[in-house]
Protein backbone atom coordinates (compact mmCIF):
# COMPACT_ATOMS: atom_id res chain seq x y z
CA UNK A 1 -28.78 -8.87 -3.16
CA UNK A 2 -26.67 -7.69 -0.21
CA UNK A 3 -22.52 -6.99 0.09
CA UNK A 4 -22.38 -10.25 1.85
CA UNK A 5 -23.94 -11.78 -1.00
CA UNK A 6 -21.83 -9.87 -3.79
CA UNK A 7 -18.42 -10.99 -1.23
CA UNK A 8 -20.00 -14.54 -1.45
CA UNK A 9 -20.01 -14.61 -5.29
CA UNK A 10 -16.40 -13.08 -5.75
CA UNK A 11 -15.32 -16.02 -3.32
CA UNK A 12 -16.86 -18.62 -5.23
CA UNK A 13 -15.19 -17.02 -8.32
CA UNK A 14 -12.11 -17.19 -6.88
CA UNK A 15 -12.52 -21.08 -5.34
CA UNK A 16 -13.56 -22.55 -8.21
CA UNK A 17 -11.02 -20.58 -10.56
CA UNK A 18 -13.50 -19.16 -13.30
CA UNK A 19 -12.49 -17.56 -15.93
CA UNK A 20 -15.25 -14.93 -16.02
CA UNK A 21 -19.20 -15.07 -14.30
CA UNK A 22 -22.17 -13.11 -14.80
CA UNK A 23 -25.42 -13.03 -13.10
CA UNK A 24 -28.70 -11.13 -12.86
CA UNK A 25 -30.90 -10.70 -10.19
CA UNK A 26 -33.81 -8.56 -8.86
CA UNK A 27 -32.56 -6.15 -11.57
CA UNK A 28 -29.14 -5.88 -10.50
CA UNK A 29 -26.33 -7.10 -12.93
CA UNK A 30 -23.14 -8.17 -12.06
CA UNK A 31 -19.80 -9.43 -14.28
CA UNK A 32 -17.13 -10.81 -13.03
CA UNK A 33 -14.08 -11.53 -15.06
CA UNK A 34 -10.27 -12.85 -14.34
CA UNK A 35 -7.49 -10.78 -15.77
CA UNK A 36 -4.38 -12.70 -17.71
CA UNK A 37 -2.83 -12.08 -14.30
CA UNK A 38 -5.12 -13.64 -11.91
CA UNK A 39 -6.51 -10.60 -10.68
CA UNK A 40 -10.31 -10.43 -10.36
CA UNK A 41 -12.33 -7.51 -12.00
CA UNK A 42 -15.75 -6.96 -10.69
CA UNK A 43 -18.04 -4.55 -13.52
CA UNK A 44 -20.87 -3.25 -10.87
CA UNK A 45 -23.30 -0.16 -11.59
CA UNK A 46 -22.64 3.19 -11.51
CA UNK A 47 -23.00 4.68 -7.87
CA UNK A 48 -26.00 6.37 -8.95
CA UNK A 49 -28.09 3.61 -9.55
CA UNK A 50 -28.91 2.82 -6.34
CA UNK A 51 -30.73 -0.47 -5.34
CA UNK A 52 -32.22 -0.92 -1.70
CA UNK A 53 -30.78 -4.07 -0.04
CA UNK A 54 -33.79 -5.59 1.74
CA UNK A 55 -33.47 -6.76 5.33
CA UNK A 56 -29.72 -4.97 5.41
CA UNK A 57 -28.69 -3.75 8.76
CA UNK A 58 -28.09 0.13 8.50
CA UNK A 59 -24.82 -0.01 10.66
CA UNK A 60 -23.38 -2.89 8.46
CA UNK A 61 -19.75 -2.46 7.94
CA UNK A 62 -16.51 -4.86 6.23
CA UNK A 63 -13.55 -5.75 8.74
CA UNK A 64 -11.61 -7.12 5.38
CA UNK A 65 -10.97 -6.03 1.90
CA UNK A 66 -12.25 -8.69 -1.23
CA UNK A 67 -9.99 -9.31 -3.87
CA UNK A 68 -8.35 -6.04 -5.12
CA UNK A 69 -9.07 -4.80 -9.02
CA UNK A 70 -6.08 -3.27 -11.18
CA UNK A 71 -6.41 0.53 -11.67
CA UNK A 72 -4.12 2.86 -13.64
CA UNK A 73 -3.63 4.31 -10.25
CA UNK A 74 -2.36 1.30 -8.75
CA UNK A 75 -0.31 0.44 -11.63
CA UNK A 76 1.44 3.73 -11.30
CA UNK A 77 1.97 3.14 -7.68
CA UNK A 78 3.29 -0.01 -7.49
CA UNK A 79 6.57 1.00 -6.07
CA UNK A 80 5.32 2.34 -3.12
CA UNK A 81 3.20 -0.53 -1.93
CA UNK A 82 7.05 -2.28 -1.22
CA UNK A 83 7.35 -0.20 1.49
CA UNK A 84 3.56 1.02 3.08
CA UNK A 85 0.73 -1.43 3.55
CA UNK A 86 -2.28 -0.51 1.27
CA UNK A 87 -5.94 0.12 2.36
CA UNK A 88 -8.27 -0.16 -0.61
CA UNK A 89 -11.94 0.24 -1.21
CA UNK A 90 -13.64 -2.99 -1.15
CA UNK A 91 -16.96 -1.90 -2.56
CA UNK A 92 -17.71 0.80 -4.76
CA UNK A 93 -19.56 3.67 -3.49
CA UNK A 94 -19.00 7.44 -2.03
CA UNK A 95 -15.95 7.87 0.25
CA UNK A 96 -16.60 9.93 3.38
CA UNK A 97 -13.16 10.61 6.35
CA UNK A 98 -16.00 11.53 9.20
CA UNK A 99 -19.38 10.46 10.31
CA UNK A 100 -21.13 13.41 9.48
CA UNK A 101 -20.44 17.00 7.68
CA UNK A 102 -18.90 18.97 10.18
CA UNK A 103 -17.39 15.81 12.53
CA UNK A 104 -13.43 15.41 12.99
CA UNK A 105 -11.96 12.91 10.26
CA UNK A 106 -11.45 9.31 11.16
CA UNK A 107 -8.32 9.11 10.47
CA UNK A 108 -5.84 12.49 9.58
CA UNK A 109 -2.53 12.46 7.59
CA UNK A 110 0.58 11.51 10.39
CA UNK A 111 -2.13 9.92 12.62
CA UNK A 112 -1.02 6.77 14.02
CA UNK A 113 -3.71 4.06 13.59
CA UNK A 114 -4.30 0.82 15.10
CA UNK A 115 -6.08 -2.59 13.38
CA UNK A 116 -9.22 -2.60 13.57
CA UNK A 117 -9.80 1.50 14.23
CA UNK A 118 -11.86 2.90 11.50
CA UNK A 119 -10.60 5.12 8.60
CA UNK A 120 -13.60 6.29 6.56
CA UNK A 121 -16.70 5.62 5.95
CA UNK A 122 -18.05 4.18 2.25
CA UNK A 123 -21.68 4.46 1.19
CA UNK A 124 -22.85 2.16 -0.91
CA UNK A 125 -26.17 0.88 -1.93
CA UNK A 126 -27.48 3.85 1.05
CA UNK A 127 -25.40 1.63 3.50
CA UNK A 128 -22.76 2.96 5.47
CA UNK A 129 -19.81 0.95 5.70
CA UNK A 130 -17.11 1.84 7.69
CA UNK A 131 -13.81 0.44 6.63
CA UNK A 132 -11.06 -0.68 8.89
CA UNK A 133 -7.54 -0.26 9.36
CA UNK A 134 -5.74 -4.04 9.11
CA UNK A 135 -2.42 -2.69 10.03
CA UNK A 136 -1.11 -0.72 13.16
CA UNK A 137 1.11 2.00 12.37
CA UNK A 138 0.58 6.29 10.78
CA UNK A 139 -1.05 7.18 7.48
CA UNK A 140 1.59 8.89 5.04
CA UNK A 141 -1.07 9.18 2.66
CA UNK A 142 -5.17 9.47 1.76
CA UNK A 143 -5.32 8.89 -2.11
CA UNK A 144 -9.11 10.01 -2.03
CA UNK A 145 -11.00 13.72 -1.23
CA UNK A 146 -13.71 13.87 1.06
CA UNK A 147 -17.15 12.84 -0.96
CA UNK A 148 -15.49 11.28 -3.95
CA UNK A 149 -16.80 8.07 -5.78
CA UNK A 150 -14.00 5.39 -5.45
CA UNK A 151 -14.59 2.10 -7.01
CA UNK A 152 -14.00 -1.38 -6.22
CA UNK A 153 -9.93 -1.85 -5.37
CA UNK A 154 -9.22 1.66 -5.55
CA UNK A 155 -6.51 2.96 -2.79
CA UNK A 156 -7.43 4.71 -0.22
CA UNK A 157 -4.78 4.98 2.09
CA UNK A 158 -1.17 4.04 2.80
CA UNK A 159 -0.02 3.58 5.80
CA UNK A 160 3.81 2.94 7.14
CA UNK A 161 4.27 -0.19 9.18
CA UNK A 162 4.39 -0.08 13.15
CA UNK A 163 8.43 -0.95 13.72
């Protein structure tokens, strides 16, 4: 089982308007469950059970976020989502800001970014998926330290429209 294939299921979750969904396969478990709000809440292992994706190009990266998860961070922050668009992790996995130890960050705080340009890099499953901006304008904040776990939904960065 592959991101695509995980993306797929939330999707179909979504479409068909289930209430909840579990599956197993090839030893990987997966629960998905609706929240009295509509929001979708996606129970995946722990980072450190890692499961090789077979036939999973190395380079394989997400242009758009799935369905974001509630988080008593995102509760908290609700305000400021009004005013700055919201980048949030659509897998869970290890949050990196550069390619490789050592490398300039992707993307720095006050950096004006463009849609499409990457902002980090998220490793999950011993992929490396590089996450995308989907908004032009400058980061006014990174919610997440270099080499930190972040899970599915979390925030990663705001960012204040392009006027």
């Amino acid at each position: 089982m592959n991101l695509d294939d995980v993306k797929q299921i939330l999707e179909l979750v979504k479409e068909h308007e289930l209430s909840e969904f579990e599956m197993e396969h090839e030893g990987l478990k997966i629960r998905v469950r609706k929240e009295a709000r509509g929001r979708l809440l996606a129970d995946l292992p722990p980072v450190q059970h890692h499961i090789p994706a077979a036939g999973a190009p190395v380079g394989a990266h997400l242009s758009a976020p799935v369905a974001a998860a509630t988080s008593p961070a995102a509760v908290a922050a609700s305000d400021e989502s009004a005013e700055f668009a919201i980048v949030k992790s659509p897998i869970v996995g290890t949050f990196y800001r550069c390619p490789e130890p050592g490398a300039p960050a992707f993307a720095e705080l006050g950096a004006r970014v463009k849609k499409g340009q990457v902002l980090c890099i998220i490793e999950a499953m011993k992929l490396m998926n590089e996450i995308e901006s989907e908004y032009d304008g400058e980061i006014v904040k990174i919610y997440v330290e270099n080499g930190q776990p972040v899970q599915y939904g979390e925030r990663l960065f705001a960012i204040r429209s392009a006027s």
